[in-house]
C-alpha atoms as a PDB file:
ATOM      1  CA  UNK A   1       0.000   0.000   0.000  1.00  0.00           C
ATOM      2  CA  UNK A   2       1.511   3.293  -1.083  1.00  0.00           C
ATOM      3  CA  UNK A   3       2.243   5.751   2.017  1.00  0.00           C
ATOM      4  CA  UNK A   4      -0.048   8.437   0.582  1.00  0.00           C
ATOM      5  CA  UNK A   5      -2.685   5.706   0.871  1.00  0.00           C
ATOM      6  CA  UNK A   6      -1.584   4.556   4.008  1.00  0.00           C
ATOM      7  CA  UNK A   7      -1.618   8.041   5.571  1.00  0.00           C
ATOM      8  CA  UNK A   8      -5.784   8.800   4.044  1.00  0.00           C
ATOM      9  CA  UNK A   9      -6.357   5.417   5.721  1.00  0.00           C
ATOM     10  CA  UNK A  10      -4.706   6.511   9.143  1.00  0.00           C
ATOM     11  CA  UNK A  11      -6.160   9.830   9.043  1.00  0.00           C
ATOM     12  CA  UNK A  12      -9.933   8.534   8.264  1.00  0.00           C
ATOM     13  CA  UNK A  13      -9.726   5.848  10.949  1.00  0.00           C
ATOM     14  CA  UNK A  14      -8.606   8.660  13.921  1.00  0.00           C
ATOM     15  CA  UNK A  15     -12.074  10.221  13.557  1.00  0.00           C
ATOM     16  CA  UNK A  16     -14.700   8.823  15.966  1.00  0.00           C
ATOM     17  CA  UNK A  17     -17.355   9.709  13.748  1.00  0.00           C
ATOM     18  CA  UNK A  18     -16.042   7.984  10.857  1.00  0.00           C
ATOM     19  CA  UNK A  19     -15.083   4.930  12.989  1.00  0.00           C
ATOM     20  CA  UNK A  20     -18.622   4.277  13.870  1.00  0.00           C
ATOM     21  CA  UNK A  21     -19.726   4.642  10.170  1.00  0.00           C
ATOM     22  CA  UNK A  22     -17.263   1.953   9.544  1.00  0.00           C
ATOM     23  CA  UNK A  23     -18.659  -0.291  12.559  1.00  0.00           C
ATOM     24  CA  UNK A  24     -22.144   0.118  11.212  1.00  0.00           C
ATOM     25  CA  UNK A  25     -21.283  -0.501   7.846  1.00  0.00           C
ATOM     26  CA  UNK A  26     -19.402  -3.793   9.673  1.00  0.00           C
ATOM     27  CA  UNK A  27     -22.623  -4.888  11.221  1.00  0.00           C
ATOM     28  CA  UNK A  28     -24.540  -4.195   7.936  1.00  0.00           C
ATOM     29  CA  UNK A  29     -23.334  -4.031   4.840  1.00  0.00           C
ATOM     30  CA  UNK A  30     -24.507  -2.505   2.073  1.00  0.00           C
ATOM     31  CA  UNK A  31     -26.504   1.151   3.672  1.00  0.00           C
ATOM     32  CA  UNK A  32     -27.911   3.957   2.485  1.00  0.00           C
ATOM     33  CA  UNK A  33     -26.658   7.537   3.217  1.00  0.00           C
ATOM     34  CA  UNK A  34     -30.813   7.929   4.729  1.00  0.00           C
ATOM     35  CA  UNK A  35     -30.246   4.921   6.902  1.00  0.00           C
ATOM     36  CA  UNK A  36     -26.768   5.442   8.079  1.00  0.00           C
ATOM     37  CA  UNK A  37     -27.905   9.197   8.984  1.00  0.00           C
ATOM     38  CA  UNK A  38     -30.723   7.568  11.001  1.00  0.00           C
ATOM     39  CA  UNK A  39     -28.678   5.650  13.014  1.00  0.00           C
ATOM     40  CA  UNK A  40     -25.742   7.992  13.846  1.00  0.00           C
ATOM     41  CA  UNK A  41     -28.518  10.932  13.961  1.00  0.00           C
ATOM     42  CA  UNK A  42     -26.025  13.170  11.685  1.00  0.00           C
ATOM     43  CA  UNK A  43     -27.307  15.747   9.295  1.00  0.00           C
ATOM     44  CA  UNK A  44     -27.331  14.388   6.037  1.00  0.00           C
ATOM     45  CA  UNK A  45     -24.547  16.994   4.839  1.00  0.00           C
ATOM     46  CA  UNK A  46     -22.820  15.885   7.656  1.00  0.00           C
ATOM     47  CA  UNK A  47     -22.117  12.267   7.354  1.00  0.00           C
ATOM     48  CA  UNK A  48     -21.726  12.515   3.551  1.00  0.00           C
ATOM     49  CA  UNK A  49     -19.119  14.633   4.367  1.00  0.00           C
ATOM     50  CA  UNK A  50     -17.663  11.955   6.747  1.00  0.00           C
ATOM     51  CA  UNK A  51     -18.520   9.195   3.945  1.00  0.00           C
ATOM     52  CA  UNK A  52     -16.751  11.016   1.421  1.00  0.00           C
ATOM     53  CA  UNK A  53     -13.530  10.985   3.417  1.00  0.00           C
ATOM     54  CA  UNK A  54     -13.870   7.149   3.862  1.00  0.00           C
ATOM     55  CA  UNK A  55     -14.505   6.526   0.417  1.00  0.00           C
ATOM     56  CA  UNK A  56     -11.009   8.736  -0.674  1.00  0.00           C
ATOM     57  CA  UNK A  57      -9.360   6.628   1.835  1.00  0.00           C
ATOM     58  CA  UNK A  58     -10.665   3.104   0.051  1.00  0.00           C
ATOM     59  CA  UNK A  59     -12.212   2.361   3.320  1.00  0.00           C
ATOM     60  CA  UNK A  60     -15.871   2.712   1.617  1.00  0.00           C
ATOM     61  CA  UNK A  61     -17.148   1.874  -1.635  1.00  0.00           C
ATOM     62  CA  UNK A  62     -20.141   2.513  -3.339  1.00  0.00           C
ATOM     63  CA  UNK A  63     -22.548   0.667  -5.674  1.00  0.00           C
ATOM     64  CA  UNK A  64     -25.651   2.000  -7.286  1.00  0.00           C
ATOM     65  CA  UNK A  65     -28.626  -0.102  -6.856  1.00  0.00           C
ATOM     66  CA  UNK A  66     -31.252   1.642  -8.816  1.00  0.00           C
ATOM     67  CA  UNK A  67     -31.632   4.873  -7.809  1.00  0.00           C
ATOM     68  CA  UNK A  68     -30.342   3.981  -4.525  1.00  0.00           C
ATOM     69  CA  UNK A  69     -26.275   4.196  -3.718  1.00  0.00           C
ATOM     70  CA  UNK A  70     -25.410   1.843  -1.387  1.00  0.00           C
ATOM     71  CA  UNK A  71     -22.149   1.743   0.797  1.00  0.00           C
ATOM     72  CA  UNK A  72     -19.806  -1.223   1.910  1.00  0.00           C
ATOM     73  CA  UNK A  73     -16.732  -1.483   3.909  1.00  0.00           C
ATOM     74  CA  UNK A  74     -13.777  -1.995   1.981  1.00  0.00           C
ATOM     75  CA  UNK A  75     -11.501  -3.726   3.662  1.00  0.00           C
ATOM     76  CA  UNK A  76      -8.554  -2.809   1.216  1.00  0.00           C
ATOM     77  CA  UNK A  77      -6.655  -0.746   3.459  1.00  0.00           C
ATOM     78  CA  UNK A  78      -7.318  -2.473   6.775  1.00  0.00           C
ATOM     79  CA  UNK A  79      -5.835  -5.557   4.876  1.00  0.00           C
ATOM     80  CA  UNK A  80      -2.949  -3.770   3.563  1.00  0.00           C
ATOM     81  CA  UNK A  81      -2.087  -2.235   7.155  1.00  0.00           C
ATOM     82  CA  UNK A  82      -2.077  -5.572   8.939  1.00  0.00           C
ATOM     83  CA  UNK A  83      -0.217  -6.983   6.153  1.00  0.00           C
ATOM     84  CA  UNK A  84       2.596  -4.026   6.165  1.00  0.00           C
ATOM     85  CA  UNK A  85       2.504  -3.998   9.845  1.00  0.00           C
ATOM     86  CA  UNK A  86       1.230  -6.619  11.913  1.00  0.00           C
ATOM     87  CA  UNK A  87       2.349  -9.196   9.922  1.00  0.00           C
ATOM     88  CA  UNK A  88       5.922  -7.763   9.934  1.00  0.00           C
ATOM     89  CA  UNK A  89       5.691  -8.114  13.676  1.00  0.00           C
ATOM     90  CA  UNK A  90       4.974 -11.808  13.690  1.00  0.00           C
ATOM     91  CA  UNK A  91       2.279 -11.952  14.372  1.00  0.00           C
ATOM     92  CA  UNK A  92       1.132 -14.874  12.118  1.00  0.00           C
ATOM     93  CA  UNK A  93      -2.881 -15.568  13.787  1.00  0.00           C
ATOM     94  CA  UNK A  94      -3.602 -11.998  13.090  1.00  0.00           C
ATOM     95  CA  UNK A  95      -3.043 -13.059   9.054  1.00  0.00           C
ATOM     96  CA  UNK A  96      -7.020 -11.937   8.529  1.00  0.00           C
ATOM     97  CA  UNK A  97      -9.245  -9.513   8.515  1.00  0.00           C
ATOM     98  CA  UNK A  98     -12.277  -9.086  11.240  1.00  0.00           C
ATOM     99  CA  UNK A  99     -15.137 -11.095  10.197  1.00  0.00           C
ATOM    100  CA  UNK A 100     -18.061  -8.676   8.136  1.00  0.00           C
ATOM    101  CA  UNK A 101     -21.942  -8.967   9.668  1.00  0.00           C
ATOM    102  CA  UNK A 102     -24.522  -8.303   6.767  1.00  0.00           C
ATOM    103  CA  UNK A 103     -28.264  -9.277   7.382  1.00  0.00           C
ATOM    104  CA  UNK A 104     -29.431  -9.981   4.005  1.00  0.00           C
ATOM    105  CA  UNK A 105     -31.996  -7.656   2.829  1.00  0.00           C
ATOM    106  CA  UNK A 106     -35.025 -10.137   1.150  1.00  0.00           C
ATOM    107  CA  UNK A 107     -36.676  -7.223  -0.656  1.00  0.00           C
ATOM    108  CA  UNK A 108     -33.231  -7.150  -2.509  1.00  0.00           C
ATOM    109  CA  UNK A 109     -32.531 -10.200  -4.056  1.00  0.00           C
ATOM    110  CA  UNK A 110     -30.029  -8.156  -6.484  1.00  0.00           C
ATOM    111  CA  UNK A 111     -28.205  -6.243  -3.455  1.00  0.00           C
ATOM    112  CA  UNK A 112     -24.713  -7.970  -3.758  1.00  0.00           C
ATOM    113  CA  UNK A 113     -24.277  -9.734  -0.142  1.00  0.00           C
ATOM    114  CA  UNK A 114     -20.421  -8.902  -0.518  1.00  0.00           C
ATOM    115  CA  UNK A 115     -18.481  -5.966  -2.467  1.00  0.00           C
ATOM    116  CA  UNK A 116     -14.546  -5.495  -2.574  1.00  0.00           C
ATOM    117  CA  UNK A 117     -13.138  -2.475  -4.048  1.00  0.00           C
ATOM    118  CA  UNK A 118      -9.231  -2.800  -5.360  1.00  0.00           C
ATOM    119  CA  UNK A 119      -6.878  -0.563  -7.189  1.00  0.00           C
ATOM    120  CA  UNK A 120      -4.227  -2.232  -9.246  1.00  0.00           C
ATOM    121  CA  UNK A 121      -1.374  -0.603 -11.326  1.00  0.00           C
ATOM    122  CA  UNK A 122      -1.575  -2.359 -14.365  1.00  0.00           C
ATOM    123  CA  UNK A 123      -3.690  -2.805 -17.735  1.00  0.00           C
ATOM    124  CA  UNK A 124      -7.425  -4.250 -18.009  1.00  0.00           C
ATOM    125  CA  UNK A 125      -6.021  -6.343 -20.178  1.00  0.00           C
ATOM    126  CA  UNK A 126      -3.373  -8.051 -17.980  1.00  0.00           C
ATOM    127  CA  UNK A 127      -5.690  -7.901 -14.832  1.00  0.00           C
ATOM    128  CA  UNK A 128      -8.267  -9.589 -17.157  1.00  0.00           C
ATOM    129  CA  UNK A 129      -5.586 -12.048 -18.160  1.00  0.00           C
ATOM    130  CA  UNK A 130      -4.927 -13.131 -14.403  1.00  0.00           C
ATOM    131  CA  UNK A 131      -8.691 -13.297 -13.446  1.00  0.00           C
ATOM    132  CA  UNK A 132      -9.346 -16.103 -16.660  1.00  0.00           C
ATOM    133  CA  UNK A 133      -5.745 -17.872 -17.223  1.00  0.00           C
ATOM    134  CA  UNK A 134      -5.324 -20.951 -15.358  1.00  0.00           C
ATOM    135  CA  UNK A 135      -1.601 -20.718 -14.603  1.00  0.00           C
ATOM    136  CA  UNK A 136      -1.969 -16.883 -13.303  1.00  0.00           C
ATOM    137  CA  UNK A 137      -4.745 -17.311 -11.100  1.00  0.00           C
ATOM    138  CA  UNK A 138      -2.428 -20.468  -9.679  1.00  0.00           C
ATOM    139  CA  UNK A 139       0.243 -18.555  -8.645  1.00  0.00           C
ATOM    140  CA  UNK A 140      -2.080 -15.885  -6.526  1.00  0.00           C
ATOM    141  CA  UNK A 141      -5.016 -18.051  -5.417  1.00  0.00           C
ATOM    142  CA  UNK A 142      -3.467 -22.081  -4.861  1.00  0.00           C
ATOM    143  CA  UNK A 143      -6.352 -23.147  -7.404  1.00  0.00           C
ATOM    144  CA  UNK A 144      -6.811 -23.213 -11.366  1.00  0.00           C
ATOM    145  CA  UNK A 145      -9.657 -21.436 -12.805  1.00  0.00           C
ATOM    146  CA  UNK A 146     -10.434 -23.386 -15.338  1.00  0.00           C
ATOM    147  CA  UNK A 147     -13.221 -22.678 -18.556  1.00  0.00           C
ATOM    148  CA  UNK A 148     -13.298 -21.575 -22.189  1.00  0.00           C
ATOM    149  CA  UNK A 149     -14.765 -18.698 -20.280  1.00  0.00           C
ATOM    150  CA  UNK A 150     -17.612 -18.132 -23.051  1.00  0.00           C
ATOM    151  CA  UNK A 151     -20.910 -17.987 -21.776  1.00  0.00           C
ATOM    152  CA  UNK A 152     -22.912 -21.219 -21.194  1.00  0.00           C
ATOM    153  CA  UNK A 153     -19.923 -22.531 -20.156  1.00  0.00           C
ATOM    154  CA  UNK A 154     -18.758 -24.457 -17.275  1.00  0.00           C
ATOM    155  CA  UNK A 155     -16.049 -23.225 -14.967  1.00  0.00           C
ATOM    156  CA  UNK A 156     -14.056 -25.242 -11.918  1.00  0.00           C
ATOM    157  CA  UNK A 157     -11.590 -24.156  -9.137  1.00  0.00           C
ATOM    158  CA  UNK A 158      -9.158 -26.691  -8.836  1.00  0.00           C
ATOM    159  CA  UNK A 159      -6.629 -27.372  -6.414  1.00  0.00           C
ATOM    160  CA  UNK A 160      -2.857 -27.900  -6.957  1.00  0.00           C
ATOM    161  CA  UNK A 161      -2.830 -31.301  -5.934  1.00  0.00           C
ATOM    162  CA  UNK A 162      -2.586 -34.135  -7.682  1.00  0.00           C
ATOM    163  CA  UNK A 163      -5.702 -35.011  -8.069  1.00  0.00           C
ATOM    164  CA  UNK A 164      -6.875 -31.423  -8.850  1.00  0.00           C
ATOM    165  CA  UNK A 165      -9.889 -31.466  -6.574  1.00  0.00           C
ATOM    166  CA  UNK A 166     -12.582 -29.046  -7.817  1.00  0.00           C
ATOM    167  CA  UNK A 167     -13.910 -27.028  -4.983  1.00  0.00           C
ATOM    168  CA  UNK A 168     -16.308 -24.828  -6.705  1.00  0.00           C
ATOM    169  CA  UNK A 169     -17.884 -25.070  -9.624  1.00  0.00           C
ATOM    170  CA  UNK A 170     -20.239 -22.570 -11.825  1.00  0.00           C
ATOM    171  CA  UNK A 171     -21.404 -21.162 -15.150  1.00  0.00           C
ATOM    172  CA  UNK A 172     -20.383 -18.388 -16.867  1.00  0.00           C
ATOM    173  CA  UNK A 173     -23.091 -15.790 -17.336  1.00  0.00           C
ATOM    174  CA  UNK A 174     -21.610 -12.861 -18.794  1.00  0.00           C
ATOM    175  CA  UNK A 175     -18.261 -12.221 -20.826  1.00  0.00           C
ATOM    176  CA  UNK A 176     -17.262  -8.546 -21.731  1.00  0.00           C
ATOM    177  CA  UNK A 177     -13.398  -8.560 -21.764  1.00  0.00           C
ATOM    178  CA  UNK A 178     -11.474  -6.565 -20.468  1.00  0.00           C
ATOM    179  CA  UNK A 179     -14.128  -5.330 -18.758  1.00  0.00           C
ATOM    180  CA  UNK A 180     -16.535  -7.446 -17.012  1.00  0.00           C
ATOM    181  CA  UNK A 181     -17.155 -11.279 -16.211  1.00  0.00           C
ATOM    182  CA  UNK A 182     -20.070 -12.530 -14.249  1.00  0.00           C
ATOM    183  CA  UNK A 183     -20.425 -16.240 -13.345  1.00  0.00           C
ATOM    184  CA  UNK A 184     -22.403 -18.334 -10.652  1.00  0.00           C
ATOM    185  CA  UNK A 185     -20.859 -20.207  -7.943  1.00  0.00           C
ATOM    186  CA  UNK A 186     -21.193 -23.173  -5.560  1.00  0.00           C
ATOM    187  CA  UNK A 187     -19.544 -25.015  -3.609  1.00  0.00           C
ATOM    188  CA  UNK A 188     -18.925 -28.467  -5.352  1.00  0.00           C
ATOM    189  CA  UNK A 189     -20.640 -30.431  -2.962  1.00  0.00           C
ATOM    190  CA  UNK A 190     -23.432 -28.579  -2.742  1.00  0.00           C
ATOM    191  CA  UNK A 191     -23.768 -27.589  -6.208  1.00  0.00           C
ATOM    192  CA  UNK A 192     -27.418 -26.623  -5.919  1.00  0.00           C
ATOM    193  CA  UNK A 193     -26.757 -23.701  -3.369  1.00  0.00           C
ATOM    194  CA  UNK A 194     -25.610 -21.003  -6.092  1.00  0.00           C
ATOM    195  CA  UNK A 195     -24.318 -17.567  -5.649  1.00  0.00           C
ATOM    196  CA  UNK A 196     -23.369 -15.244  -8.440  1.00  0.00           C
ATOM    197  CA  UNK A 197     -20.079 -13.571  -8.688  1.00  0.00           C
ATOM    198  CA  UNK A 198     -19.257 -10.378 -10.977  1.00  0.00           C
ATOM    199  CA  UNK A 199     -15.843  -8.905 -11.676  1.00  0.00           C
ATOM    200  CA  UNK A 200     -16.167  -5.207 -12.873  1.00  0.00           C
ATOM    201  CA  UNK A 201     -12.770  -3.447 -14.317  1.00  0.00           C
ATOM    202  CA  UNK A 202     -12.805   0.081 -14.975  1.00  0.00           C
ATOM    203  CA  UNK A 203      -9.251   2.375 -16.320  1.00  0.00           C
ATOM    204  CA  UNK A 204      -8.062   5.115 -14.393  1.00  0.00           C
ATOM    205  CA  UNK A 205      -5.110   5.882 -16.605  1.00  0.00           C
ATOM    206  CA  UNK A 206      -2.392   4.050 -15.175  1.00  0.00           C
ATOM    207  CA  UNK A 207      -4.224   2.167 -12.422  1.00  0.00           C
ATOM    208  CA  UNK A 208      -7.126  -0.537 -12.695  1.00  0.00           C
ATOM    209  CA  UNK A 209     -10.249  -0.586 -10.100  1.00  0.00           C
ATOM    210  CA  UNK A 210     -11.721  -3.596  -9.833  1.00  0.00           C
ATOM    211  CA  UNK A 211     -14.686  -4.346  -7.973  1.00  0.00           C
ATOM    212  CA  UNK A 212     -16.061  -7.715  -7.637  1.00  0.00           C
ATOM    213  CA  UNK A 213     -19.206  -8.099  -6.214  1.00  0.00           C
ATOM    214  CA  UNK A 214     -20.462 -11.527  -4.679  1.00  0.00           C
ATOM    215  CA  UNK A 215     -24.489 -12.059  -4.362  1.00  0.00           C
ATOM    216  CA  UNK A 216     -26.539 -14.320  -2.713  1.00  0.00           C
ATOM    217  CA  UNK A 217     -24.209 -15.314   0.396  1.00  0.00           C
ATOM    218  CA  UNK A 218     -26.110 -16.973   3.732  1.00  0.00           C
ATOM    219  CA  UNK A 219     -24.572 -16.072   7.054  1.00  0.00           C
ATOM    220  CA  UNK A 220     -21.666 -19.005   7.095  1.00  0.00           C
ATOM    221  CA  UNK A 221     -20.779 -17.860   3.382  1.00  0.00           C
ATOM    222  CA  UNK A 222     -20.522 -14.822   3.841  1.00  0.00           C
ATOM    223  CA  UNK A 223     -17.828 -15.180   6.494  1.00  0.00           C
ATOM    224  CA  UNK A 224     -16.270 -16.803   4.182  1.00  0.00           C
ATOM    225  CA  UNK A 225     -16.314 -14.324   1.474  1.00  0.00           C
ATOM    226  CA  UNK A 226     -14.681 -11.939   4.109  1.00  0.00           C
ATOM    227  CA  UNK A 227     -12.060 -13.754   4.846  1.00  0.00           C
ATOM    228  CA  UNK A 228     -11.188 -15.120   1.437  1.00  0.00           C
ATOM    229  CA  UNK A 229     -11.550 -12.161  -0.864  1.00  0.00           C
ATOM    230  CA  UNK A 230      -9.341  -9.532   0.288  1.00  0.00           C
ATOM    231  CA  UNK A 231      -6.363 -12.437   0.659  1.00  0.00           C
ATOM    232  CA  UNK A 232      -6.388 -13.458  -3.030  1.00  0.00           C
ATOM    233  CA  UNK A 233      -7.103 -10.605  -4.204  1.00  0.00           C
ATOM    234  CA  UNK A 234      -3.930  -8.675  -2.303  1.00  0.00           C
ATOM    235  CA  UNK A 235      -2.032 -11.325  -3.536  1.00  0.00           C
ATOM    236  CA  UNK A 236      -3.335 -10.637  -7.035  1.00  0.00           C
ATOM    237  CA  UNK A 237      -2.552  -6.961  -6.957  1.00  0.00           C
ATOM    238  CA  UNK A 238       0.814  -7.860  -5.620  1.00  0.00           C
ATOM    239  CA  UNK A 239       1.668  -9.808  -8.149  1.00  0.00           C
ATOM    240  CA  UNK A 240       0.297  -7.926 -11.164  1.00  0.00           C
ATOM    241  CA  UNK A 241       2.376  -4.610  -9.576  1.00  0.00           C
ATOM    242  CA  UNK A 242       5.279  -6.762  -8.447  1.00  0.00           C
ATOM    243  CA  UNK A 243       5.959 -10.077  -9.898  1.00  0.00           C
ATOM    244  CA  UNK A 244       5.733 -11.917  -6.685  1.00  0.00           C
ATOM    245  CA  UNK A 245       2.850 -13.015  -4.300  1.00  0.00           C
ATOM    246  CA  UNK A 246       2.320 -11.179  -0.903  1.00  0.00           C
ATOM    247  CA  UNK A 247       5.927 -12.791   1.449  1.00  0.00           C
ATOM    248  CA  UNK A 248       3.107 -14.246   3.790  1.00  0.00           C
ATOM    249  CA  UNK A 249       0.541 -17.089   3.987  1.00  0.00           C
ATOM    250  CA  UNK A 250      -2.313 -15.582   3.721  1.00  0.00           C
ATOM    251  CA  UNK A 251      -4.995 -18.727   4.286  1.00  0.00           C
END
């Protein structure tokens, strides 16, 4: 994480304020500026004020769900500070972010359950490369991704080993590269319990955002998600900027 970075993330996390925005945001995902004004009984003016200082700092991110825009924790930075500082101070249990709360919303069946927010230095097209190849996605994630990637089409997670145990399976849904790739997933056992996963890449001149979005999570899945997502996905951003996975186990 770049010091500039690091120092917005520092700075938005010694506000009070702002810390409780992120706690309720922790509790439940996925808010409204009307309901998160509600519950810290800000002015409107005032806690998009504070929002907007969390979202330059990568700590928030935003997703428009009709005419609604709804805000999520990112954990980006809080990763990227454990894993420049705690982690340097071996302290190996502490390899994982703190578990995100979200109480589904069933009047939403499109509100994604999960939503991580990422800035890369690299091209759409190389970042697209290492979301679909199944070498790259090896190196940063231990499994294969493995599918023609057109859409109908199957795709597995495989594991290094020998056997190359599939863990999760799904279709692809949607194919727009470099751009955006949507595809369901289960776990292989349970292949019947689908959620839907979308990867959305966007150029900012010489950095990448992308956002993937995970719908459709229960409680235990979600926990999951939390864990999982911001580890392979630091890893992927490492090695896109740097050659070389994160020096760390991350699961």
């Amino acid at each position: 994480m770049p010091v500039d970075d690091l120092d917005s993330a520092f700075k938005a996390l010694a506000d009070p304020t702002r810390r409780h925005l992120l706690d309720l945001l922790r509790a439940t995902n996925g808010q409204t500026l009307g309901e998160l004004c509600a519950e810290t009984e800000m002015t409107r003016q005032a806690t998009s004020q504070h929002l907007a200082v969390l979202e330059a700092a990568n700590l928030v991110s935003t997703v428009r769900h009709g005419r609604q825009k709804l805000h999520y924790l990112n954990p980006v930075p809080i990763h990227d500070i454990q894993a420049r500082w705690i982690g340097n101070f071996e302290e190996p249990r502490l390899r994982t972010l703190r578990r995100v709360k979200q109480r589904l919303e069933s009047t939403m069946t499109d509100k994604p359950s999960y939503v991580y927010v990422t800035y890369i230095a690299t091209t759409p097209e190389k970042l697209w490369q290492a979301l679909t190849d199944p070498e790259i996605t090896a190196e940063y994630w231990d499994h294969h991704n493995v599918s023609d990637w057109t859409v109908g089409s199957s795709w597995e997670h495989r594991r290094l080993d020998d056997a190359g145990t599939v863990d999760v399976v799904g279709t692809v849904l949607e194919v727009d590269p470099p751009v955006r790739l949507v595809q369901t997933w289960a776990d292989a056992a349970d292949p019947a319990k689908q959620a839907r996963v979308e990867y959305d890449v966007k150029s900012l001149g010489s950095v990448v955002r992308l956002t993937v979005s995970h719908f459709d999570l229960d409680e235990d899945d979600l926990t999951k998600a939390a864990g999982g997502w911001p580890a392979v996905l630091s890893n992927l951003k490492s090695l896109l900027e740097t050659g070389a996975i994160l020096p760390m186990k991350l699961w």
